[in-house]
C-alpha atoms as a PDB file:
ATOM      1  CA  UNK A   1     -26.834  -2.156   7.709  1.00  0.00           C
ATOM      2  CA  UNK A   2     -29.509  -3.999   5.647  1.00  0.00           C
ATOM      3  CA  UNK A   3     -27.028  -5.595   3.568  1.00  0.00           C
ATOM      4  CA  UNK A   4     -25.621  -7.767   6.338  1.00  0.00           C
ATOM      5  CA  UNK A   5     -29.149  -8.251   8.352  1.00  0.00           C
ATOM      6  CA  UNK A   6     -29.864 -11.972   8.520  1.00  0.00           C
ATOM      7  CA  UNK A   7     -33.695 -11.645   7.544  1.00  0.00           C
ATOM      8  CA  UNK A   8     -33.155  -9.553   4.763  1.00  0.00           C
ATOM      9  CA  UNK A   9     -30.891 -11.944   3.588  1.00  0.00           C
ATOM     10  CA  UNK A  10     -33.399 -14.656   4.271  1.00  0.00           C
ATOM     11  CA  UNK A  11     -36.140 -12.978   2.735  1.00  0.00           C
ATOM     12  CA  UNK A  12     -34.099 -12.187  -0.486  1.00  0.00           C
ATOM     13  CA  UNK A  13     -31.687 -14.977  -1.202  1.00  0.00           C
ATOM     14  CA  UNK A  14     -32.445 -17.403  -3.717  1.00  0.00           C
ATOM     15  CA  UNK A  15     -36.121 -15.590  -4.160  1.00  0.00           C
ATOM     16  CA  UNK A  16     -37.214 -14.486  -7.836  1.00  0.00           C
ATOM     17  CA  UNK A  17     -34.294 -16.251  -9.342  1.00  0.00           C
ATOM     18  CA  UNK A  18     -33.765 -15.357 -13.308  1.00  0.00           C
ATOM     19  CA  UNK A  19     -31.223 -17.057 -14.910  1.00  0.00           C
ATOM     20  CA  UNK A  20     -28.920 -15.075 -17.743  1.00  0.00           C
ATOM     21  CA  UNK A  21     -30.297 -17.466 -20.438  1.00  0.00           C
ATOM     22  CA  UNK A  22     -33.814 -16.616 -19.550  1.00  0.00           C
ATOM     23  CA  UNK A  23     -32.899 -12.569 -19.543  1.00  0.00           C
ATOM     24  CA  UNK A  24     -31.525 -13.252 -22.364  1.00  0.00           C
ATOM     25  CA  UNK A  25     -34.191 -15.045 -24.190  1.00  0.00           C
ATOM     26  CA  UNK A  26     -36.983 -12.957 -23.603  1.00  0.00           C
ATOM     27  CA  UNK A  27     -35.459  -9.486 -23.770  1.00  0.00           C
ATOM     28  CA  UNK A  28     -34.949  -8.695 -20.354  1.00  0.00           C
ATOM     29  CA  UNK A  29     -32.634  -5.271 -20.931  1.00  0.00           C
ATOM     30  CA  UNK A  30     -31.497  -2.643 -19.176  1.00  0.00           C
ATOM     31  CA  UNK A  31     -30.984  -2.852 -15.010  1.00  0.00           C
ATOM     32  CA  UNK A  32     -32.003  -6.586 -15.361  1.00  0.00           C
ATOM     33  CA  UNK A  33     -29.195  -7.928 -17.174  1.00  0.00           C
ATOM     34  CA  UNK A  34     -26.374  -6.476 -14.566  1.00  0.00           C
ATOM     35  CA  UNK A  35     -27.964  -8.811 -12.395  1.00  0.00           C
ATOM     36  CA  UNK A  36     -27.939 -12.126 -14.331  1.00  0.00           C
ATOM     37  CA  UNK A  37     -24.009 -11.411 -15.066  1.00  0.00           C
ATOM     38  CA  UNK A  38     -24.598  -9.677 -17.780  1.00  0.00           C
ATOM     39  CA  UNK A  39     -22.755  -5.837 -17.671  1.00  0.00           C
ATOM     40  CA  UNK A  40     -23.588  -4.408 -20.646  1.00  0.00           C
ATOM     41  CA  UNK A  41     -24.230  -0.913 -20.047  1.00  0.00           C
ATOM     42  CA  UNK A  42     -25.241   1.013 -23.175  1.00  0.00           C
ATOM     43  CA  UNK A  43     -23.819   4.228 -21.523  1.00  0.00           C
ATOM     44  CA  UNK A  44     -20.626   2.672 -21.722  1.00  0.00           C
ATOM     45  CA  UNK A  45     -21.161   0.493 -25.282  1.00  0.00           C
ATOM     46  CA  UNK A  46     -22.582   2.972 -26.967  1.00  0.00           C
ATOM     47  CA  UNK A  47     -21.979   6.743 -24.515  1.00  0.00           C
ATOM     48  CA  UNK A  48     -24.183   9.462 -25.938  1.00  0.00           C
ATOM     49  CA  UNK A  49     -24.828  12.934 -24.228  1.00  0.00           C
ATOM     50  CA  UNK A  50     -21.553  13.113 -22.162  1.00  0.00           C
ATOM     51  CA  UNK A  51     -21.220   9.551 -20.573  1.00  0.00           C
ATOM     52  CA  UNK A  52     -18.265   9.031 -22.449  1.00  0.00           C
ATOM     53  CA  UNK A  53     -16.497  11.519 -20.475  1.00  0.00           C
ATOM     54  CA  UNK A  54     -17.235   9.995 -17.174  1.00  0.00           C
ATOM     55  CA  UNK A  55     -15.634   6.768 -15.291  1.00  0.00           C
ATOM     56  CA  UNK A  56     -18.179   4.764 -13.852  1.00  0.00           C
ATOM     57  CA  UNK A  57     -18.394   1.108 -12.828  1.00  0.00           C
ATOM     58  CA  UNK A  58     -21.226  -1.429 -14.473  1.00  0.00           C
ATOM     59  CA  UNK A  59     -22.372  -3.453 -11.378  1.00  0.00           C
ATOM     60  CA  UNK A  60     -22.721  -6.870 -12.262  1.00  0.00           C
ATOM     61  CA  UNK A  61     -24.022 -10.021 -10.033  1.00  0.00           C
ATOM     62  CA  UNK A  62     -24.345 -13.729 -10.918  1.00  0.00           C
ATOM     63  CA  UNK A  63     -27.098 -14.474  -8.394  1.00  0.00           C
ATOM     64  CA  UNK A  64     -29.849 -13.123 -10.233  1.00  0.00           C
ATOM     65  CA  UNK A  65     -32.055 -13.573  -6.521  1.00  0.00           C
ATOM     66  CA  UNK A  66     -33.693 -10.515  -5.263  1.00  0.00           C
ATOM     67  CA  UNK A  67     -30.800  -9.565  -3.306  1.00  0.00           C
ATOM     68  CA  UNK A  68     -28.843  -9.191  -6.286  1.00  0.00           C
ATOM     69  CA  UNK A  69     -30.852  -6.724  -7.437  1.00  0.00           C
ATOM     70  CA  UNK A  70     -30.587  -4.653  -3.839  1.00  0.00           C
ATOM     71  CA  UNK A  71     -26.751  -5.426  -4.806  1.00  0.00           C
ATOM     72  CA  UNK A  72     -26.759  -3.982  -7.774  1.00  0.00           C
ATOM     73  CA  UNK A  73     -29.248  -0.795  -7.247  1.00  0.00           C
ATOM     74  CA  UNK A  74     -26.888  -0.229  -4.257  1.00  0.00           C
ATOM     75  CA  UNK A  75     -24.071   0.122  -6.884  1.00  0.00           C
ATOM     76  CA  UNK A  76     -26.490   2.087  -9.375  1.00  0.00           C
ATOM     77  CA  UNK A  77     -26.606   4.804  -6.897  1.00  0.00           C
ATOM     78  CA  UNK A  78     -23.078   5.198  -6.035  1.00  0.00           C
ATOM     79  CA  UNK A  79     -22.294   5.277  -9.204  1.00  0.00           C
ATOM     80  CA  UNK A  80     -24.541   7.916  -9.965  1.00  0.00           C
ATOM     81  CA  UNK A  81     -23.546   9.991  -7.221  1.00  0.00           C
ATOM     82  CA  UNK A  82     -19.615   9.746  -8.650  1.00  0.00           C
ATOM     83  CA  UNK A  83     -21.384  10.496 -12.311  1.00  0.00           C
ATOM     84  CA  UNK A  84     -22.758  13.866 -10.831  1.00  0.00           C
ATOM     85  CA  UNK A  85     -19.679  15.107  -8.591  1.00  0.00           C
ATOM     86  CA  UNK A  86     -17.781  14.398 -11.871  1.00  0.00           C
ATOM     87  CA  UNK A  87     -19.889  16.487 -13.885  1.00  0.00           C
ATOM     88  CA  UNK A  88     -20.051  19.702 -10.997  1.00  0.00           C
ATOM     89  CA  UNK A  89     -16.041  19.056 -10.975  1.00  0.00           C
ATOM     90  CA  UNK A  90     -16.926  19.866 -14.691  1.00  0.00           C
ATOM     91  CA  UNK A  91     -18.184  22.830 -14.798  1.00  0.00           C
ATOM     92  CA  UNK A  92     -17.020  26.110 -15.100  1.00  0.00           C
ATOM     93  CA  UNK A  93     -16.338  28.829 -12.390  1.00  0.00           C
ATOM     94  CA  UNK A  94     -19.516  31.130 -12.444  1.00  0.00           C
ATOM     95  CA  UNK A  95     -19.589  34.933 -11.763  1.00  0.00           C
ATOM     96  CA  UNK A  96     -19.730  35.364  -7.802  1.00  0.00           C
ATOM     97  CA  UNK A  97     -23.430  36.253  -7.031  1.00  0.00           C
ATOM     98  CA  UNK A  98     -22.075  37.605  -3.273  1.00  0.00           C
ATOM     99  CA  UNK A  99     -22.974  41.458  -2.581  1.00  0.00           C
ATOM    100  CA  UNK A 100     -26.558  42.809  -2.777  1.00  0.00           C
ATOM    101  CA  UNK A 101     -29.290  41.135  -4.678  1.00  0.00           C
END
């Protein structure tokens, strides 16, 4: 719904513009770079804890305008959500806890 509203898109596009040279330059890491078109994830580059044994998707967006960002956060938490129902699909079965407590 926000995505497609006209004066969110007004208010976002083309507003706080960083270019991927700029990110670049000055160290901009992390959730920044996805939006300059830059995907590096280190989960994926370099997976510690169990990352490696998840498939996720590295949002990435060329804009590098406030809505990007919204794009990309958007994308963040999706992903994140498929990151934990892979890790409950994970798990082991558990003793029942049914009967009295």
């Amino acid at each position: 719904m926000l995505e497609e509203n006209t004066f969110f898109r007004v208010r976002t596009q083309g507003v706080g513009v960083i270019s991927r040279e700029l990110a670049q330059a000055v160290g901009r890491l992390g959730p920044a770079h996805p939006r300059v078109g830059v995907g590096y994830d280190v989960r994926r580059a370099e997976p510690y804890s169990s990352y490696g044994d998840f498939d996720f998707v590295v949002p990435v967006e060329t804009a590098g305008d406030c809505y990007a960002r919204y794009r990309v956060r958007m994308v963040e938490f999706r992903q994140s959500i498929r990151i934990v129902r892979q890790a409950l699909d994970g798990l082991p079965e558990g003793r029942s806890r049914r009967g009295p407590a």
